[in-house]
N, C-alpha and C. Protein backbone atom coordinates (compact mmCIF):
# COMPACT_ATOMS: atom_id res chain seq x y z
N UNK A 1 0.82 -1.18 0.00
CA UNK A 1 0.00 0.00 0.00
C UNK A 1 0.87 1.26 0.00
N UNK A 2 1.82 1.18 0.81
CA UNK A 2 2.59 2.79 0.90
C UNK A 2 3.62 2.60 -1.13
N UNK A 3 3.67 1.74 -1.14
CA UNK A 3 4.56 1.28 -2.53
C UNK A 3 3.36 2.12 -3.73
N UNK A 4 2.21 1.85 -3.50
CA UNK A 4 1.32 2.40 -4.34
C UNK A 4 0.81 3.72 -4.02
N UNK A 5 0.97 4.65 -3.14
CA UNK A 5 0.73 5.98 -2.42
C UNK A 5 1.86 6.65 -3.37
N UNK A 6 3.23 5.98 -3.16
CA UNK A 6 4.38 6.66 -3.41
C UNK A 6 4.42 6.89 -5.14
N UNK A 7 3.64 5.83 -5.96
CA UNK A 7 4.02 5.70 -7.52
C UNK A 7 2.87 6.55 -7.66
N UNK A 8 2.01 6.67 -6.80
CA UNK A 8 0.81 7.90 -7.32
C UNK A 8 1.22 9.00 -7.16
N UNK A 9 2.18 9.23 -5.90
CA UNK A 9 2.37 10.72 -5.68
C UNK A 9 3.49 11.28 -6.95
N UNK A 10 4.05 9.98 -7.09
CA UNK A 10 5.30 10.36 -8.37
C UNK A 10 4.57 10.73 -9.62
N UNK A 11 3.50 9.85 -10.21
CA UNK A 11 2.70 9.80 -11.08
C UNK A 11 1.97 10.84 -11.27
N UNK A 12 0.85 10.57 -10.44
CA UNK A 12 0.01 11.50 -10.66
C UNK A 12 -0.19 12.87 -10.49
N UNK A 13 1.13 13.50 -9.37
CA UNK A 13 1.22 14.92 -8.89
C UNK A 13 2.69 15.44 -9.50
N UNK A 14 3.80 14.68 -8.86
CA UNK A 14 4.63 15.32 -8.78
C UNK A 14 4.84 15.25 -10.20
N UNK A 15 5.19 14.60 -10.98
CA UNK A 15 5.58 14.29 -12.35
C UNK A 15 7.14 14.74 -12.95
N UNK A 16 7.59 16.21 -13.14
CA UNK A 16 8.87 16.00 -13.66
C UNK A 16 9.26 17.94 -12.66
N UNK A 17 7.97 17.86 -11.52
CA UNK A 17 8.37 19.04 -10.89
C UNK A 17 9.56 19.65 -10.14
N UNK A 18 10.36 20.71 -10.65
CA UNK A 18 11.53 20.72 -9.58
C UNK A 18 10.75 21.62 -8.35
N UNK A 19 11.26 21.45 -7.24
CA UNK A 19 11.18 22.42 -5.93
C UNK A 19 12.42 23.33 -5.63
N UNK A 20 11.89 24.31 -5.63
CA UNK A 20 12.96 25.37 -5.05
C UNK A 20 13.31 25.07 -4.25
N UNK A 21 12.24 24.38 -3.04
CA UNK A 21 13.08 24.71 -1.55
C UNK A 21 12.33 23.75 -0.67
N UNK A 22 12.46 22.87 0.06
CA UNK A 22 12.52 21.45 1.01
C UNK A 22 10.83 22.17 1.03
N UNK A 23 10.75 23.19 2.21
CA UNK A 23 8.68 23.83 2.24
C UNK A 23 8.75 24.05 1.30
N UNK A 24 8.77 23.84 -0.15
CA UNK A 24 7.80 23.92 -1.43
C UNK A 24 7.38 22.83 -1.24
N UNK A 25 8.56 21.79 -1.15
CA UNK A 25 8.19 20.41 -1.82
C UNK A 25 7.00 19.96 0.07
N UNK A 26 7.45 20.07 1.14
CA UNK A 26 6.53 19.89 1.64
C UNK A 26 4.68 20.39 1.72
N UNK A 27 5.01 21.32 1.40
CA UNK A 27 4.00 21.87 1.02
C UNK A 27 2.58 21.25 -0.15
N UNK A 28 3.70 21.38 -1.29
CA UNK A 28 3.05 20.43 -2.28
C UNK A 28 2.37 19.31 -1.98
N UNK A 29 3.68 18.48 -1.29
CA UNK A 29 2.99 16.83 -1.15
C UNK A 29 1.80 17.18 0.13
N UNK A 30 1.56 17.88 1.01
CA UNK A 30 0.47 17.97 2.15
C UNK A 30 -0.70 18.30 1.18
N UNK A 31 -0.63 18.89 0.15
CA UNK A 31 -1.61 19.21 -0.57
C UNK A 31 -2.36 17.90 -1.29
N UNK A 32 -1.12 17.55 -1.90
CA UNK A 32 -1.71 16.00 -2.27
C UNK A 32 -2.48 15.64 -1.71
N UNK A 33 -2.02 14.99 -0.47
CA UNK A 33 -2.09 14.01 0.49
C UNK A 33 -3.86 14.57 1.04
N UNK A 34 -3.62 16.15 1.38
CA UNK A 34 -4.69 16.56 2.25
C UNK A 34 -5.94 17.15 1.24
N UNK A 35 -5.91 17.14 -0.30
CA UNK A 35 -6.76 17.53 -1.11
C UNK A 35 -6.87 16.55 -1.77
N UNK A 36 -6.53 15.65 -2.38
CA UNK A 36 -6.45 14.88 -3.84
C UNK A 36 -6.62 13.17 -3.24
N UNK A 37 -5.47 12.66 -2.55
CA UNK A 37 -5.24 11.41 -2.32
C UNK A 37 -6.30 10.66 -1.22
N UNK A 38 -6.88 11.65 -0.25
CA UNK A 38 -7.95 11.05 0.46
C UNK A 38 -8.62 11.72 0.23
N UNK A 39 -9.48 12.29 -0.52
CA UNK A 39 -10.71 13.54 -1.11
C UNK A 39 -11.28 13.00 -2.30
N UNK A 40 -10.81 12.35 -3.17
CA UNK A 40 -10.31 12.49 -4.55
C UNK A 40 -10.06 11.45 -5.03
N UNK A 41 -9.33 10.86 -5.28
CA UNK A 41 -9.08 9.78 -5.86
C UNK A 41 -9.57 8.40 -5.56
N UNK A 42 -10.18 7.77 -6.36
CA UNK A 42 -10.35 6.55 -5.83
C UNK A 42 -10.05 5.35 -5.56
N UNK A 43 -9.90 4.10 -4.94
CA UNK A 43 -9.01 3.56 -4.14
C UNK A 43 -9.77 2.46 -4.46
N UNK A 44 -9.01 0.84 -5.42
CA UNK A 44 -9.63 -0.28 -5.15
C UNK A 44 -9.88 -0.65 -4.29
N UNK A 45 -9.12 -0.92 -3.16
CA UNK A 45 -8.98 -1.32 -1.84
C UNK A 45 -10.06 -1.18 -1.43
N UNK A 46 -10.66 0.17 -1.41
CA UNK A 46 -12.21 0.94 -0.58
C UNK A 46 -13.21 0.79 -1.74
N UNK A 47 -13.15 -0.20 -2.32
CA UNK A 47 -14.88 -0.38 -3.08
C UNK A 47 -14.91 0.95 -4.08
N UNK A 48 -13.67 1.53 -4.26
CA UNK A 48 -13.53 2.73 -5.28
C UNK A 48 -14.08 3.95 -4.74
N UNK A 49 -13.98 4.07 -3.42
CA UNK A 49 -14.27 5.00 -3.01
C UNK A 49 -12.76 5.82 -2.45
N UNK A 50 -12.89 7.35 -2.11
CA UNK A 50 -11.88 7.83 -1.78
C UNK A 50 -11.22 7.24 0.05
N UNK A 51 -10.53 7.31 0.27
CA UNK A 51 -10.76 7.28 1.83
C UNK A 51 -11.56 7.14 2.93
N UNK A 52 -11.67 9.25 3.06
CA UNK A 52 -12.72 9.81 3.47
C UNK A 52 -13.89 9.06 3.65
N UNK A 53 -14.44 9.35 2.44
CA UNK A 53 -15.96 8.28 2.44
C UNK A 53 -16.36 6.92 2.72
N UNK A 54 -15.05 6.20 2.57
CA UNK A 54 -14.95 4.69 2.64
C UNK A 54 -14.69 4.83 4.43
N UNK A 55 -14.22 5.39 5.38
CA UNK A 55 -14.25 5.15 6.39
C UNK A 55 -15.57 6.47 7.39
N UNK A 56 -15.78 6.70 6.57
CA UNK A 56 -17.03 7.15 7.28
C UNK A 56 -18.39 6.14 6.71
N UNK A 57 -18.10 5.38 5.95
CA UNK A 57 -19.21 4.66 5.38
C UNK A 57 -19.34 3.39 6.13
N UNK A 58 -17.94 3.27 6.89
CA UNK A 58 -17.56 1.66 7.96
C UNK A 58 -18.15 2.19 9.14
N UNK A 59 -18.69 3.46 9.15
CA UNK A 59 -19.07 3.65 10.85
C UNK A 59 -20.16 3.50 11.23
């Protein structure tokens, strides 16, 4: 699972981006992570649902 987080974040966000400066690149990836990757995207694992929804849907 983290093996497939990491080829998405390479893939699907970062792609061939340089960072000026260590907080760009942190910055960026929190964005990912906190807009796109659990918001957003959907996840075989969770019945194709994002995260979010898939664990509020287990409660």
């Amino acid at each position: 699972m983290v093996e497939r987080f990491f080829r998405s974040l390479k893939s699907e966000w970062i792609g061939e981006h340089e960072y000026e400066s260590h907080e760009e690149a942190k910055s960026d990836i929190r964005e990912f992570v906190e807009k796109y990757y659990n918001y957003q995207r959907l996840h075989s694992a969770t019945n194709n649902l994002p995260p979010v929804l898939y664990e509020a849907s287990s409660l």
